[in-house]
Protein backbone atom coordinates (compact mmCIF):
# COMPACT_ATOMS: atom_id res chain seq x y z
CA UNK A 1 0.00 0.00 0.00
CA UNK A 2 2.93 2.23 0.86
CA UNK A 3 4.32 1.66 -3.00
CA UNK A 4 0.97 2.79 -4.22
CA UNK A 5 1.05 6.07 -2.39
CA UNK A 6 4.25 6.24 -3.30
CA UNK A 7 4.07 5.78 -7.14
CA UNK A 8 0.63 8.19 -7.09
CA UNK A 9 2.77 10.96 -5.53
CA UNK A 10 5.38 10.16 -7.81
CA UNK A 11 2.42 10.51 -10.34
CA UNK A 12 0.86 13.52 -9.49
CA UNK A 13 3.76 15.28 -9.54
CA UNK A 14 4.49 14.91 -12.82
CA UNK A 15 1.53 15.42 -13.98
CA UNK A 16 1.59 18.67 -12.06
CA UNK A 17 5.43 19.85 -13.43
CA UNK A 18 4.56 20.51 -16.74
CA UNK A 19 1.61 23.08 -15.86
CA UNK A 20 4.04 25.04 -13.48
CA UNK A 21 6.59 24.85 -15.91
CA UNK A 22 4.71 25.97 -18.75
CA UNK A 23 3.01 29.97 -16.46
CA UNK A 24 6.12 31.98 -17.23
CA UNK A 25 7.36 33.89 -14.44
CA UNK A 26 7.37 37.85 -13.54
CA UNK A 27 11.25 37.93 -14.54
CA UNK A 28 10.26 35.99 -18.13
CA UNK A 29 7.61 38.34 -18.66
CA UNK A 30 9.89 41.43 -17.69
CA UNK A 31 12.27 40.10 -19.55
CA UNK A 32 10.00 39.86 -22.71
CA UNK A 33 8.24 43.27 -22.01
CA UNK A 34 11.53 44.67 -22.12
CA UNK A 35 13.20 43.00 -25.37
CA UNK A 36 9.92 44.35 -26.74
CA UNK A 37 10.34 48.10 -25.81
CA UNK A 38 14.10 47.76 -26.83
CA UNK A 39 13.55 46.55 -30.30
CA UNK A 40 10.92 48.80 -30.77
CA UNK A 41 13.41 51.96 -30.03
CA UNK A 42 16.04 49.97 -32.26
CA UNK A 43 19.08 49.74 -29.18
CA UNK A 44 21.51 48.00 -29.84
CA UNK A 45 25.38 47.39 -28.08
CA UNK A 46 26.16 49.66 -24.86
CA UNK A 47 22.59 51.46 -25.40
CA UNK A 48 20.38 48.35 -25.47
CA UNK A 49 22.50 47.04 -22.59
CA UNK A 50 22.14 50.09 -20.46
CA UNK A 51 18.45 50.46 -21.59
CA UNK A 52 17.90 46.67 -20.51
CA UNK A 53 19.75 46.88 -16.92
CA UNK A 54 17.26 49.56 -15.78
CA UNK A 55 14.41 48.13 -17.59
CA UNK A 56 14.20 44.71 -15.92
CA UNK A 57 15.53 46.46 -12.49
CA UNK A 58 12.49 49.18 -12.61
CA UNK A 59 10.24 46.92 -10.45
CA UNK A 60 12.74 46.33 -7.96
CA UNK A 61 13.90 49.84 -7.95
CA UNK A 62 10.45 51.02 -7.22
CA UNK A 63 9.80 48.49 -4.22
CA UNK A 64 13.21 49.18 -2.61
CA UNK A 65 12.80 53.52 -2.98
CA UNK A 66 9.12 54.16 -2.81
CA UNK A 67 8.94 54.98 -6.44
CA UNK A 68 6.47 54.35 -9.07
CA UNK A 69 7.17 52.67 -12.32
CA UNK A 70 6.21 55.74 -14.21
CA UNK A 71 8.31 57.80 -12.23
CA UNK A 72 11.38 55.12 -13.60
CA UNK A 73 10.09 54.96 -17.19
CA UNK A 74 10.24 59.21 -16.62
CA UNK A 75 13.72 59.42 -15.86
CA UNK A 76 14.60 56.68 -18.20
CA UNK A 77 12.54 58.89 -21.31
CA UNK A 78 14.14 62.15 -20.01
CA UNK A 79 17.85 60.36 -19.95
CA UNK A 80 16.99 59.13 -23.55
CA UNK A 81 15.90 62.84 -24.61
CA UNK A 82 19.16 64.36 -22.80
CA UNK A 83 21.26 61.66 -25.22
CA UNK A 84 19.58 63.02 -28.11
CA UNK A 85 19.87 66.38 -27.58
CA UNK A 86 16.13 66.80 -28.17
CA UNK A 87 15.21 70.43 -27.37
CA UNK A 88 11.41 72.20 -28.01
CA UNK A 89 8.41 70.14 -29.89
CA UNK A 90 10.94 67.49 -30.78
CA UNK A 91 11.61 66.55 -27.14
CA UNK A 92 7.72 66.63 -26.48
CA UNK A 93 6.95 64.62 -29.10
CA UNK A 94 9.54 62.01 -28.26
CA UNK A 95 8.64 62.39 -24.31
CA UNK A 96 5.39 61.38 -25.60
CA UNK A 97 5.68 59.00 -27.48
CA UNK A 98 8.36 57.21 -24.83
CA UNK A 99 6.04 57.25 -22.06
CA UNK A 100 3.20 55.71 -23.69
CA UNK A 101 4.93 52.77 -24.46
């Protein structure tokens, strides 16, 4: 009788595996969000790197200072603007466009 429990455990478990395994986690879904965002502003080398570091650190950022994650995609926008020297319209246009997404 003790086998039997055993080998349904056994049984259950890996029947169970395969539907955890398949929910991605927060990080994968971060992780995706944020490949996303940085193919969509075409980074690439030392920019997509830096871009990617404070992307998928945002959320703990925010839970370890107080701040929001708009507040984070805000200085990340303004930092972008800043690197492109964006000045009047242009840089309201591209603030924009950068915080919607």
């Amino acid at each position: 009788m003790k086998q039997f429990a055993s080998l349904l455990a056994i049984t259950l478990a890996a029947i169970a595996m395969p539907a955890m395994a398949a929910e991605p986690t927060s990080q994968q879904n971060k992780m995706k969000t944020c490949n996303a965002d940085a193919k969509t502003k075409n980074l690439a080398g030392d920019e997509r790197k830096a871009f990617m570091k404070t992307c998928l650190s945002a959320k703990t950022e925010a839970a370890t200072d107080g701040t929001s994650t708009q507040q984070n995609k805000m200085k990340t926008c303004n930092a972008e603007a800043k690197a492109k020297d964006l000045k009047g319209d242009e840089r309201k246009a591209f603030m924009s466009s950068c915080l919607k997404g």
